[in-house]
N, C-alpha and C. Protein backbone atom coordinates (compact mmCIF):
# COMPACT_ATOMS: atom_id res chain seq x y z
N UNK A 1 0.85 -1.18 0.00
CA UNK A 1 0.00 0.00 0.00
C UNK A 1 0.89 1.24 0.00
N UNK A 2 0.21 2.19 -0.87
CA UNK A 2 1.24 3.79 -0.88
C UNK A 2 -0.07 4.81 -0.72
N UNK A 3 0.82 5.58 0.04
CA UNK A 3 -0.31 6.77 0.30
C UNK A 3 0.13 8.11 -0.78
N UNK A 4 -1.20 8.53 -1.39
CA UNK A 4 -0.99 9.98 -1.96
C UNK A 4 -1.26 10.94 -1.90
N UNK A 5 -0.79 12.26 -2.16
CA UNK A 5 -1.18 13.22 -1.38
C UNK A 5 -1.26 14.19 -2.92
N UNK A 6 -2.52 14.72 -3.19
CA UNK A 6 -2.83 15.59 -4.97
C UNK A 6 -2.02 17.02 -3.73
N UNK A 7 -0.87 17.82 -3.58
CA UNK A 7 -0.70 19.10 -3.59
C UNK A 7 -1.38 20.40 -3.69
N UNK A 8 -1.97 19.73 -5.04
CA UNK A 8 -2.42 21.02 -5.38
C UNK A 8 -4.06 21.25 -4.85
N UNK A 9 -4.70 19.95 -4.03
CA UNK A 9 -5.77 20.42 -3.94
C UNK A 9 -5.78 20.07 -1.79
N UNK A 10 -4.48 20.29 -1.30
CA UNK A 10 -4.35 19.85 -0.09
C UNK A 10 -4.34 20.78 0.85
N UNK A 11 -4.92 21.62 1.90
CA UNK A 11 -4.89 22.66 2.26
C UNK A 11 -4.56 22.97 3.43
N UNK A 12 -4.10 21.74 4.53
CA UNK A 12 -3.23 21.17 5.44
C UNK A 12 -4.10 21.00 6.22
N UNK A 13 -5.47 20.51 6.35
CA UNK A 13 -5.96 20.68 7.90
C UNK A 13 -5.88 19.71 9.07
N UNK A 14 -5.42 19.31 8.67
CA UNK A 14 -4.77 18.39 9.95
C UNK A 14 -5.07 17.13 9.97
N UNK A 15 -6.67 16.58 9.23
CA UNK A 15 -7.60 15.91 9.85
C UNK A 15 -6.59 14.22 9.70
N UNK A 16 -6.21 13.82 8.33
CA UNK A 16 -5.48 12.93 8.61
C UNK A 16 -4.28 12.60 9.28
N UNK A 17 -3.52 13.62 9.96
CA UNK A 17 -2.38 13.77 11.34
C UNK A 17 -3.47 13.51 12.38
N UNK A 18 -4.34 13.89 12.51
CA UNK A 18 -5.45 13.32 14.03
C UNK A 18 -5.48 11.74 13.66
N UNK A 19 -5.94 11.09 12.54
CA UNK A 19 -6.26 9.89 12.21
C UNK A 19 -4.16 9.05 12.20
N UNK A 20 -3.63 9.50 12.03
CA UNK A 20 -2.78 8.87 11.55
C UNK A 20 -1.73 9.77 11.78
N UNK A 21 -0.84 9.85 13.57
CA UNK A 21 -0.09 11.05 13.65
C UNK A 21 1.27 10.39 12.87
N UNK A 22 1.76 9.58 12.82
CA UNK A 22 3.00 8.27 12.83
C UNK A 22 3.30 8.58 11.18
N UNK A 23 2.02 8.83 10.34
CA UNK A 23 2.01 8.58 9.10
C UNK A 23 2.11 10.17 8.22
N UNK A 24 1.30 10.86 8.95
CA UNK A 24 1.57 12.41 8.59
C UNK A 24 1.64 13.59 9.51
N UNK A 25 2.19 14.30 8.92
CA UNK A 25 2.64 15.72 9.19
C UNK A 25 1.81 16.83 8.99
N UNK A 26 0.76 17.29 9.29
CA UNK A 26 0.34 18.90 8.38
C UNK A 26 0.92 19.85 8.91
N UNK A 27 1.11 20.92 7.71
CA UNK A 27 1.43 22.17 7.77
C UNK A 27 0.77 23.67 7.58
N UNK A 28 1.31 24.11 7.16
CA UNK A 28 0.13 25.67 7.04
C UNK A 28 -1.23 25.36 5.72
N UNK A 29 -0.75 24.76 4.83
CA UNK A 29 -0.99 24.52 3.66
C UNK A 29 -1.05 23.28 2.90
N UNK A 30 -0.44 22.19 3.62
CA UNK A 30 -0.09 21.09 3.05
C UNK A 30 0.21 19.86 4.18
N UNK A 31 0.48 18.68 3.34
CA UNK A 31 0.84 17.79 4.43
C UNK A 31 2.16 17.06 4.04
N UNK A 32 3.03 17.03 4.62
CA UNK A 32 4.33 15.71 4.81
C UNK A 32 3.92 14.44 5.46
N UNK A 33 3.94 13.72 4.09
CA UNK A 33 4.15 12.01 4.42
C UNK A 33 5.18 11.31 5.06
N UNK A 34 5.26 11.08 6.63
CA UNK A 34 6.28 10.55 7.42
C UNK A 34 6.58 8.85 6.47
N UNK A 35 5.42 8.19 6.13
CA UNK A 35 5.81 7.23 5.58
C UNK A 35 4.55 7.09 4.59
N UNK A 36 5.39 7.11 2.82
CA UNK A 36 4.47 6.93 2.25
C UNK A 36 4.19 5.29 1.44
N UNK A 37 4.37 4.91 2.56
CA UNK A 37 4.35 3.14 1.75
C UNK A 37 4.39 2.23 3.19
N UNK A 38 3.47 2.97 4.31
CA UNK A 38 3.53 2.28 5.29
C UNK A 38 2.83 0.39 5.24
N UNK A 39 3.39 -0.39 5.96
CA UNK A 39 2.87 -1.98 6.37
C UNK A 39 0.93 -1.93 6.44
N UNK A 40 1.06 -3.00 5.93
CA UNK A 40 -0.31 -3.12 6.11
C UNK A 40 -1.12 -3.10 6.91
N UNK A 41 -0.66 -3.35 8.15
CA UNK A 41 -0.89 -3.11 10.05
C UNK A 41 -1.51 -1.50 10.08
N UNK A 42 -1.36 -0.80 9.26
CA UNK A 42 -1.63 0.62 9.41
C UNK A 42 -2.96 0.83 8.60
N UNK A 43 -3.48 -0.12 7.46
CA UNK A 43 -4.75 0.55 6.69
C UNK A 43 -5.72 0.48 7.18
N UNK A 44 -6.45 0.59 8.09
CA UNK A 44 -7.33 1.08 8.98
C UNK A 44 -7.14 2.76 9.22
N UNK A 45 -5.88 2.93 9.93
CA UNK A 45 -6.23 4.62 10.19
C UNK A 45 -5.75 5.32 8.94
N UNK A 46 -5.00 4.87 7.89
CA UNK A 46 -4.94 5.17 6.46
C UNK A 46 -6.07 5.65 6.05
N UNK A 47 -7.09 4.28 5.80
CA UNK A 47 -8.32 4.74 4.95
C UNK A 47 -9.35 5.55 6.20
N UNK A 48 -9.07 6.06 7.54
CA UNK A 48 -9.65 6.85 8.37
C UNK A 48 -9.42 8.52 7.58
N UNK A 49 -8.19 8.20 7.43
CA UNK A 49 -7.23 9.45 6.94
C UNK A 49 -7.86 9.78 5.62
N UNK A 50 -7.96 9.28 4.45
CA UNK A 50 -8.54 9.20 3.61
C UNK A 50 -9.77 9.60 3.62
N UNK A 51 -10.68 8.94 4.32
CA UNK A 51 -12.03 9.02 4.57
C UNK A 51 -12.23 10.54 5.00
N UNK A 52 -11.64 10.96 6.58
CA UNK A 52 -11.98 12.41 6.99
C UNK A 52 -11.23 13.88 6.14
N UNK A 53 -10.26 13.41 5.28
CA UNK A 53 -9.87 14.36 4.28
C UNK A 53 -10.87 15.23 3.86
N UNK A 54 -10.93 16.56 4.37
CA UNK A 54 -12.16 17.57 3.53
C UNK A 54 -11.63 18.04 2.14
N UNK A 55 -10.92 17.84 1.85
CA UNK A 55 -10.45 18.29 0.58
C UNK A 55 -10.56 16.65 -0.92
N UNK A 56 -10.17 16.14 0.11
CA UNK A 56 -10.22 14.58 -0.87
C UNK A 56 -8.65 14.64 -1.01
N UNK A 57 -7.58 15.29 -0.91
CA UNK A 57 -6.46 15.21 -1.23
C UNK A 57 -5.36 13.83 -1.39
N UNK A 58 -6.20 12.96 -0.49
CA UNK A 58 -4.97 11.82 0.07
C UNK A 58 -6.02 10.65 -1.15
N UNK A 59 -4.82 9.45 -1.27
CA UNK A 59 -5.46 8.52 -1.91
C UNK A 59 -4.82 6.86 -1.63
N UNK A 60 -5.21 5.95 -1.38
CA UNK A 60 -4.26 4.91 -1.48
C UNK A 60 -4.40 4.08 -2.44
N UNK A 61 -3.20 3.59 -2.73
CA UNK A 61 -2.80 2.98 -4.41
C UNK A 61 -2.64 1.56 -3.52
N UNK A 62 -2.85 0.57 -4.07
CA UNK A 62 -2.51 -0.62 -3.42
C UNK A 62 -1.81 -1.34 -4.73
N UNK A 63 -1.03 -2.08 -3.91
CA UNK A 63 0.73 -2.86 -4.46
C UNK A 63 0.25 -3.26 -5.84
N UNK A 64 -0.88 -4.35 -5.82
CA UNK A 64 -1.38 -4.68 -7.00
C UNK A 64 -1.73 -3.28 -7.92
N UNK A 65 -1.99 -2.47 -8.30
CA UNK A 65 -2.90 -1.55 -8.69
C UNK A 65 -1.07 -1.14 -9.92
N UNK A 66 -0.27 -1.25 -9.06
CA UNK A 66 1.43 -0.39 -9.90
C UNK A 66 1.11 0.62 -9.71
């Protein structure tokens, strides 16, 4: 699994750092991926992260998918 983050439509609000502090970072504007290809032990608060995104910004690609 890889996590993605669209930039240009990401506006930092935090919500997936509440869901997933280990995995991201937000900033004024944006977010830093601490790990963007975290273990599978983690897709639960991934797709939390995903899910509470108000912007839709984040996405996960899974291994199969390339």
């Amino acid at each position: 699994m890889r996590i993605e983050v669209d930039r240009d439509i990401c506006q930092g609000h935090g919500m997936c750092e509440m869901e997933a502090p280990e995995l991201f970072r937000a900033k004024a504007d944006t977010v830093d991926l601490l790990d963007p290809a975290p273990d599978e032990s983690r897709r639960d608060e991934v797709e939390r992260a995903v899910q509470y995104c108000p912007t839709q910004a984040l996405r996960i690609i899974d291994d199969q998918e390339g």
